[in-house]
Protein backbone atom coordinates (compact mmCIF):
# COMPACT_ATOMS: atom_id res chain seq x y z
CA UNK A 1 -28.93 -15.37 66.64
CA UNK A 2 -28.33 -16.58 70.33
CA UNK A 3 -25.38 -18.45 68.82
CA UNK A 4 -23.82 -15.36 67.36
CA UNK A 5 -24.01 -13.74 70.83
CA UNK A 6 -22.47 -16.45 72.28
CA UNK A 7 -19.65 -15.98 70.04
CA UNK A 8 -19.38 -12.45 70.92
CA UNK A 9 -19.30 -13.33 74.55
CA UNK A 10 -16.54 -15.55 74.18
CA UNK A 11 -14.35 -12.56 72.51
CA UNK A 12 -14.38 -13.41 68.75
CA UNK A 13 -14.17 -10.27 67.01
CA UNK A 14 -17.55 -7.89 65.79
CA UNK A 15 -17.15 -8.28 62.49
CA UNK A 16 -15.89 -11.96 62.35
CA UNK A 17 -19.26 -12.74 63.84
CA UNK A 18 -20.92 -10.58 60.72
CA UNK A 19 -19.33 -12.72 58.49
CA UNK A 20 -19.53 -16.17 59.70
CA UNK A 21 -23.25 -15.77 60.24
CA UNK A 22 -23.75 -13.33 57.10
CA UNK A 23 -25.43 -10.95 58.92
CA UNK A 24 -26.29 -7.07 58.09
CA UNK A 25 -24.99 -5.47 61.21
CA UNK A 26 -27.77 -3.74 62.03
CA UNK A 27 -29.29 -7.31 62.33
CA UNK A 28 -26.47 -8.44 64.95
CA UNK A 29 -27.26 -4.69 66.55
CA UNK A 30 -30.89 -4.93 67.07
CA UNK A 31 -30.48 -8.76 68.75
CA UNK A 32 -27.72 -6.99 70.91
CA UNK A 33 -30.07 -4.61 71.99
CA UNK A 34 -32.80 -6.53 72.23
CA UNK A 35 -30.75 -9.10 74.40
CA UNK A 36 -29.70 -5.95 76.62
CA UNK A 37 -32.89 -4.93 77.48
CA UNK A 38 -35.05 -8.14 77.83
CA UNK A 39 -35.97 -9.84 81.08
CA UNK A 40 -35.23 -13.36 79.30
CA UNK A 41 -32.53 -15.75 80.62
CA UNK A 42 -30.68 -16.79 77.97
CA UNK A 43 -27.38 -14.67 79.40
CA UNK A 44 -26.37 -14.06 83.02
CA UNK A 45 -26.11 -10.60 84.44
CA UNK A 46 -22.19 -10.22 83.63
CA UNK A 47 -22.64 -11.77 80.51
CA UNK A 48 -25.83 -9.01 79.59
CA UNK A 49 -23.09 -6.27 80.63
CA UNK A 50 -20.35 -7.47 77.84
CA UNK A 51 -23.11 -7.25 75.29
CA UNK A 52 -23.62 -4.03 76.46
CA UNK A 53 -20.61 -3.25 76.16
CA UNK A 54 -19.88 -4.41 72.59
CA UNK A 55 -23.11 -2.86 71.70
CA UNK A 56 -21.63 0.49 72.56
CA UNK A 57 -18.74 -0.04 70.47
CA UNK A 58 -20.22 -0.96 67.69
CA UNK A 59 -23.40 0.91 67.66
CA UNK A 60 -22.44 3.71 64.90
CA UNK A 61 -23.06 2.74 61.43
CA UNK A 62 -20.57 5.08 59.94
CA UNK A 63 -18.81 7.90 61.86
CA UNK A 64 -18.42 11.17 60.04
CA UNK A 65 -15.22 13.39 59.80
CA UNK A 66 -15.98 16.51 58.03
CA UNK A 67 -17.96 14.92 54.85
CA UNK A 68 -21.49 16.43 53.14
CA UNK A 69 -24.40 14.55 53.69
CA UNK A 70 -27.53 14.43 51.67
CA UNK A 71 -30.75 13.58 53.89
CA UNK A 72 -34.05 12.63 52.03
CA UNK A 73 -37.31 10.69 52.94
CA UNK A 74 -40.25 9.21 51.86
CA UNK A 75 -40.24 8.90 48.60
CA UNK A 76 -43.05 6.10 48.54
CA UNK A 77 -42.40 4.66 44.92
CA UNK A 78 -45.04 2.30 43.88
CA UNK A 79 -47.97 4.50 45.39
CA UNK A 80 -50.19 7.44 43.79
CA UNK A 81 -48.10 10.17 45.28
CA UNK A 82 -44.54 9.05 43.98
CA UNK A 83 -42.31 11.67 41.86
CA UNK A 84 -39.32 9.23 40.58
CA UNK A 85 -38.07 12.05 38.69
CA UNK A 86 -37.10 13.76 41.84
CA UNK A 87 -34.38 11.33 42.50
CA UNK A 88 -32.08 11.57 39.42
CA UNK A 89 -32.14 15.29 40.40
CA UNK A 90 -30.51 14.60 44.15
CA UNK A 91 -28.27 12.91 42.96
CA UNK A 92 -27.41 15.14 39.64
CA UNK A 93 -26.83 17.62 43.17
CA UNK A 94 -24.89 15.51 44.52
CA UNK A 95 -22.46 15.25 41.92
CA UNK A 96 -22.23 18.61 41.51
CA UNK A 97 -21.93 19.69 44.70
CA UNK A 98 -19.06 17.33 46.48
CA UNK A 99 -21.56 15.08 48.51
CA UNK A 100 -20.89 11.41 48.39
CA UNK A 101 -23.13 10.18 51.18
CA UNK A 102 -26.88 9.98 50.79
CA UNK A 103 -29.27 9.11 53.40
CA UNK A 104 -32.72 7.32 53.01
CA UNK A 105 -35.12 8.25 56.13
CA UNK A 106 -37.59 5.57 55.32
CA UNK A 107 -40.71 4.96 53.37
CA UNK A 108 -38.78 4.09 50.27
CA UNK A 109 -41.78 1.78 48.93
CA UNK A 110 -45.52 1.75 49.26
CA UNK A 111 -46.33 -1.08 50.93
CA UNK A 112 -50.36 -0.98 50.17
CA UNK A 113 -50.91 -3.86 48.00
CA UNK A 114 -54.48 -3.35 46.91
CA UNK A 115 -55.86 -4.84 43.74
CA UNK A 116 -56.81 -1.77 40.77
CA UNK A 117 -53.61 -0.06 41.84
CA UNK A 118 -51.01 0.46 39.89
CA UNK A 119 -49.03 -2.00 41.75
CA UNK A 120 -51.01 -4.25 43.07
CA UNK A 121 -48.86 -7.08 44.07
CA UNK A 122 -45.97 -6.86 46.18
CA UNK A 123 -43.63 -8.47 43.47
CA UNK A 124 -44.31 -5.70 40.81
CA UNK A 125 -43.75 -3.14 43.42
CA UNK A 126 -40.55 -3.96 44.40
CA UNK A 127 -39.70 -4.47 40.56
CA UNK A 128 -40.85 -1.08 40.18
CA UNK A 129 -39.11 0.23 43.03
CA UNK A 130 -35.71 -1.45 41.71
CA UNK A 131 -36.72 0.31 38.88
CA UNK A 132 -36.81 3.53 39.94
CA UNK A 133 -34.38 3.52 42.52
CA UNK A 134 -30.78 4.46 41.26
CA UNK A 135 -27.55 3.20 42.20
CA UNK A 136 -24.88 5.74 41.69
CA UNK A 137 -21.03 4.53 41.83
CA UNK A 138 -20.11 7.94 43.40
CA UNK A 139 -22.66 7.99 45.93
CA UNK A 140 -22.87 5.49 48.90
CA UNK A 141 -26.65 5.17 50.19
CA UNK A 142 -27.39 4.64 53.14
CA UNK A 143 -31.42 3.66 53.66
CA UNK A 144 -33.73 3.34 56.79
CA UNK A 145 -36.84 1.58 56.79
CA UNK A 146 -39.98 3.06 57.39
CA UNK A 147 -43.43 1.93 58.29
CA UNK A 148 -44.50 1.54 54.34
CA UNK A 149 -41.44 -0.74 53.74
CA UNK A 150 -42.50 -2.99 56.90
CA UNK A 151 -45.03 -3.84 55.29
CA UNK A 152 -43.88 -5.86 52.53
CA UNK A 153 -42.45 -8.27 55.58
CA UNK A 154 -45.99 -10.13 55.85
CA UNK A 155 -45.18 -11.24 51.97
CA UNK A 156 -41.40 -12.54 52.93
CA UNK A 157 -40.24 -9.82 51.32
CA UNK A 158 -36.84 -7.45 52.93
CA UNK A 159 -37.30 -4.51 50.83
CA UNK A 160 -33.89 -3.25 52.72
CA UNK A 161 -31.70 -6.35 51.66
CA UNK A 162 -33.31 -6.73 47.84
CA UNK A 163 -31.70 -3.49 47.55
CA UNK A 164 -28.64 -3.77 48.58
CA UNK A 165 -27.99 -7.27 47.18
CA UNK A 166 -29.53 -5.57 43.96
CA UNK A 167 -27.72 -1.40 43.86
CA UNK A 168 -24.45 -1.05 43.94
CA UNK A 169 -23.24 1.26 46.52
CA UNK A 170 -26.20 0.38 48.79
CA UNK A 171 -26.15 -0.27 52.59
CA UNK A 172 -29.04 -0.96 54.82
CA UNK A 173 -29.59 0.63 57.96
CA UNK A 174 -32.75 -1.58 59.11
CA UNK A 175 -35.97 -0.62 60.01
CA UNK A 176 -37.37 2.41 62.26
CA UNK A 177 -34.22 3.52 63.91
CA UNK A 178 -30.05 3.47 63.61
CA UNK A 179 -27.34 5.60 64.35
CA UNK A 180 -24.30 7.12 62.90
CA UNK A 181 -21.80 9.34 64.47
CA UNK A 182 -20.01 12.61 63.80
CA UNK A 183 -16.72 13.05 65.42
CA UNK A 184 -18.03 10.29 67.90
CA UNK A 185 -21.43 12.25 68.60
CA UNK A 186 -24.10 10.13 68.40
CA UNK A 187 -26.95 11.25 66.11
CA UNK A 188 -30.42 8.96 66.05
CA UNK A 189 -31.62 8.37 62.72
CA UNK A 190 -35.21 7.56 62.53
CA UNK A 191 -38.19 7.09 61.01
CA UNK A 192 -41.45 7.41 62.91
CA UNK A 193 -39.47 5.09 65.68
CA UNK A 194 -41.62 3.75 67.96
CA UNK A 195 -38.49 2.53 70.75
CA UNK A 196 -39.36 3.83 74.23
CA UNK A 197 -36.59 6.03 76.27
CA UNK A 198 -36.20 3.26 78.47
CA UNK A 199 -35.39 0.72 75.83
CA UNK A 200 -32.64 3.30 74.14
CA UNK A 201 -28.72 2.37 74.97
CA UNK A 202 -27.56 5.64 73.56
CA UNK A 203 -28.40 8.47 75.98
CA UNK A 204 -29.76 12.18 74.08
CA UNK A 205 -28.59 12.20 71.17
CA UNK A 206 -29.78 14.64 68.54
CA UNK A 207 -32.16 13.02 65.41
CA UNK A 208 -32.92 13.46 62.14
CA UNK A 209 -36.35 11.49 61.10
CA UNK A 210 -38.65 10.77 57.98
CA UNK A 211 -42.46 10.18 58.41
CA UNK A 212 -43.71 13.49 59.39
CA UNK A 213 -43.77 14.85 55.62
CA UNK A 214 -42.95 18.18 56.61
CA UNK A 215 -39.35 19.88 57.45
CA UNK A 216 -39.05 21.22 60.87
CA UNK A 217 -35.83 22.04 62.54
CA UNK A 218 -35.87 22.11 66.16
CA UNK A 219 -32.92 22.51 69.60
CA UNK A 220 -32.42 18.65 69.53
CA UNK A 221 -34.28 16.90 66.23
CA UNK A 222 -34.73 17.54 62.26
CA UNK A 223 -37.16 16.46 60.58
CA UNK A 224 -37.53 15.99 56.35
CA UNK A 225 -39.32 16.90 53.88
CA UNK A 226 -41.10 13.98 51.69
CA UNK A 227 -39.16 13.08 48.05
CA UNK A 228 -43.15 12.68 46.42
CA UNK A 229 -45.73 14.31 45.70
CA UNK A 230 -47.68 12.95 49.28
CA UNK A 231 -47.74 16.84 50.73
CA UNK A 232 -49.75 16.66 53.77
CA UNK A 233 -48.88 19.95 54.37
CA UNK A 234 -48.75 21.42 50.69
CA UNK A 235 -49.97 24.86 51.89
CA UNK A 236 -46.65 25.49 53.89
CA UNK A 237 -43.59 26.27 52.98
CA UNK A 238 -41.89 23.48 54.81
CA UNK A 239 -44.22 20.78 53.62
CA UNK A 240 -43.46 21.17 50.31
CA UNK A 241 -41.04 18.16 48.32
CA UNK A 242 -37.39 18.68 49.15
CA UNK A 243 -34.25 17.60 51.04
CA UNK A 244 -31.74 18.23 53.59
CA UNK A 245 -27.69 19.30 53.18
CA UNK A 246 -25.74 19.06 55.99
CA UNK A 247 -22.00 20.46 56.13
CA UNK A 248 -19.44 19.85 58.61
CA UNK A 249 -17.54 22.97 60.20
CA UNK A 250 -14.61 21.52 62.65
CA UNK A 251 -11.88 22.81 65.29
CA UNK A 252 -10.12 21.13 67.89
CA UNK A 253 -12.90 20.25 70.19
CA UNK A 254 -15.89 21.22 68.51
CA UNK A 255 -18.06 20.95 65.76
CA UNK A 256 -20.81 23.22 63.83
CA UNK A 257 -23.19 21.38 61.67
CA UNK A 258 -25.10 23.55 58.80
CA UNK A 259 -28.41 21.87 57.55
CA UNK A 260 -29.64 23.47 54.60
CA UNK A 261 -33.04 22.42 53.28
CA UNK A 262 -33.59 22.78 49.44
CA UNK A 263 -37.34 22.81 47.83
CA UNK A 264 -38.21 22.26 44.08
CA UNK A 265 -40.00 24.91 42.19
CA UNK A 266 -42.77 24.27 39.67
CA UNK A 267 -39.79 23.70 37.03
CA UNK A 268 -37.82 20.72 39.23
CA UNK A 269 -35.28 23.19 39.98
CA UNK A 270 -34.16 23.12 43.30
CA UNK A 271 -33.82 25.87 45.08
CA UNK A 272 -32.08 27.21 48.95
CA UNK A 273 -34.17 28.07 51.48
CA UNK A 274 -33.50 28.50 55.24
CA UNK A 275 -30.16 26.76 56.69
CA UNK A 276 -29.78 25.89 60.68
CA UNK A 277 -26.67 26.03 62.52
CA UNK A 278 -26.42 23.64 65.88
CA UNK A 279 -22.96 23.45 67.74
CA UNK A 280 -21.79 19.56 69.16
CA UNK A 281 -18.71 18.66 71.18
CA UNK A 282 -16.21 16.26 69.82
CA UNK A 283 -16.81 12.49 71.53
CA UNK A 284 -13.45 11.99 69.87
């Protein structure tokens, strides 16, 4: 990877560098970053600033300009607690509705490979998982990786990159954290992320993250509601299966984004509840 950096260094363009080394570019991100904030000595000061610099850039992973976004999490096929029939129905919604970008918060997989399970090697739970994870031709995904899917690293395994080289319409994100933009506003997309202040390039921006199981909305963060039947909070309201709409409202300067969280009733029907309204400035 230090050779790819070097490249970048001497000017040759982002997404030449992608290519010639085959990268994801949240791979080539994450070594920026990591570069950035090290103490090592493989780059001089000046040379530390231009990755920087091109990290900044190049950061977003898709910028928004008006479009619907779907926002689910933890779906955790391959365990006890998954629901795969949930899925067909998001994206049934999807169709329906005018959305044509779905994000994946993380925890796609199990990860637990434990002999008596149903799944108890990590080859027939990613076969299930490729299974039961649909591509859609009129939906790009975008998916996260979460602590569950981490784990199928110890067995070689890149639960992110099966997928996409297996789905159509399938783009990983990488693992625990990425970001996408909205008019140029940064917005942290997460999954239990464990990066430290100090070790973010991207100063406040507002996030969305999986893990917690339970839908909150708060002034600066969202978090979503699981896509299984894993309800660690089954006896509220906001910890029951669901997912997240968001819709754009623009005007010259400014933006309004409306996050509408939908829950499933008894009969797989989902169904509106409570919708947040938070007001951004236009980076661009």
């Amino acid at each position: 990877m230090r050779e790819a950096l070097e490249h970048l260094i001497a000017g040759e363009d982002f997404d030449t560098v992608l290519e010639e080394y085959q990268l994801n570019k949240y791979e080539l991100l994450e070594s920026l970053r990591d570069e950035v904030i090290s103490h090592k000595k493989y780059f001089q000061h000046e040379q530390k600033e231009q990755l920087k610099s091109i990290y900044m850039d190049s950061y977003s992973m898709i910028d928004f300009q008006g479009e619907r976004v779907m926002f689910v999490s933890d779906t955790h096929f391959a365990s006890k607690f998954e629901y795969p029939d949930y899925f067909p129905i998001v994206l049934d919604f999807c169709h329906t509705n005018g959305i044509h970008y779905l994000f994946h918060g993380g925890d796609i997989g199990d990860g637990m490979i434990q002999p008596g399970k149903n799944y108890h090697t990590p080859i027939k739970q990613v076969e299930h998982i490729l299974d039961v994870y649909l591509e859609d031709k009129k939906v790009r995904q975008f998916i996260l990786g979460g602590n569950h899917d981490s784990k199928y690293h110890k067995y070689g395994i890149d639960l992110l990159k099966v997928l996409a080289s297996e789905k159509k319409n399938v783009y990983p994100l990488g693992y625990a954290q990425s970001y996408f933009t909205i008019f140029g506003y940064p917005f942290s997309f997460e999954h239990h992320c464990t990066i430290r202040p100090q070790y973010r390039l991207i100063a406040l921006p507002f996030t969305i993250t999986g893990h917690a199981h339970k839908s909150r909305f708060g002034d600066d963060f969202i978090k979503l509601p699981t896509l299984s039947h894993d309800h660690h909070y089954k006896d509220f309201p906001a910890g029951v299966p669901g997912f997240i709409v968001m819709d754009t409202i623009s005007d010259l300067t400014t933006f309004d984004l409306k996050f509408s969280r939908y829950s499933f009733t008894s009969s797989l029907e989902p169904y509106q509840e409570e919708a947040y309204v938070y007001q951004f400035v236009k980076k661009c």
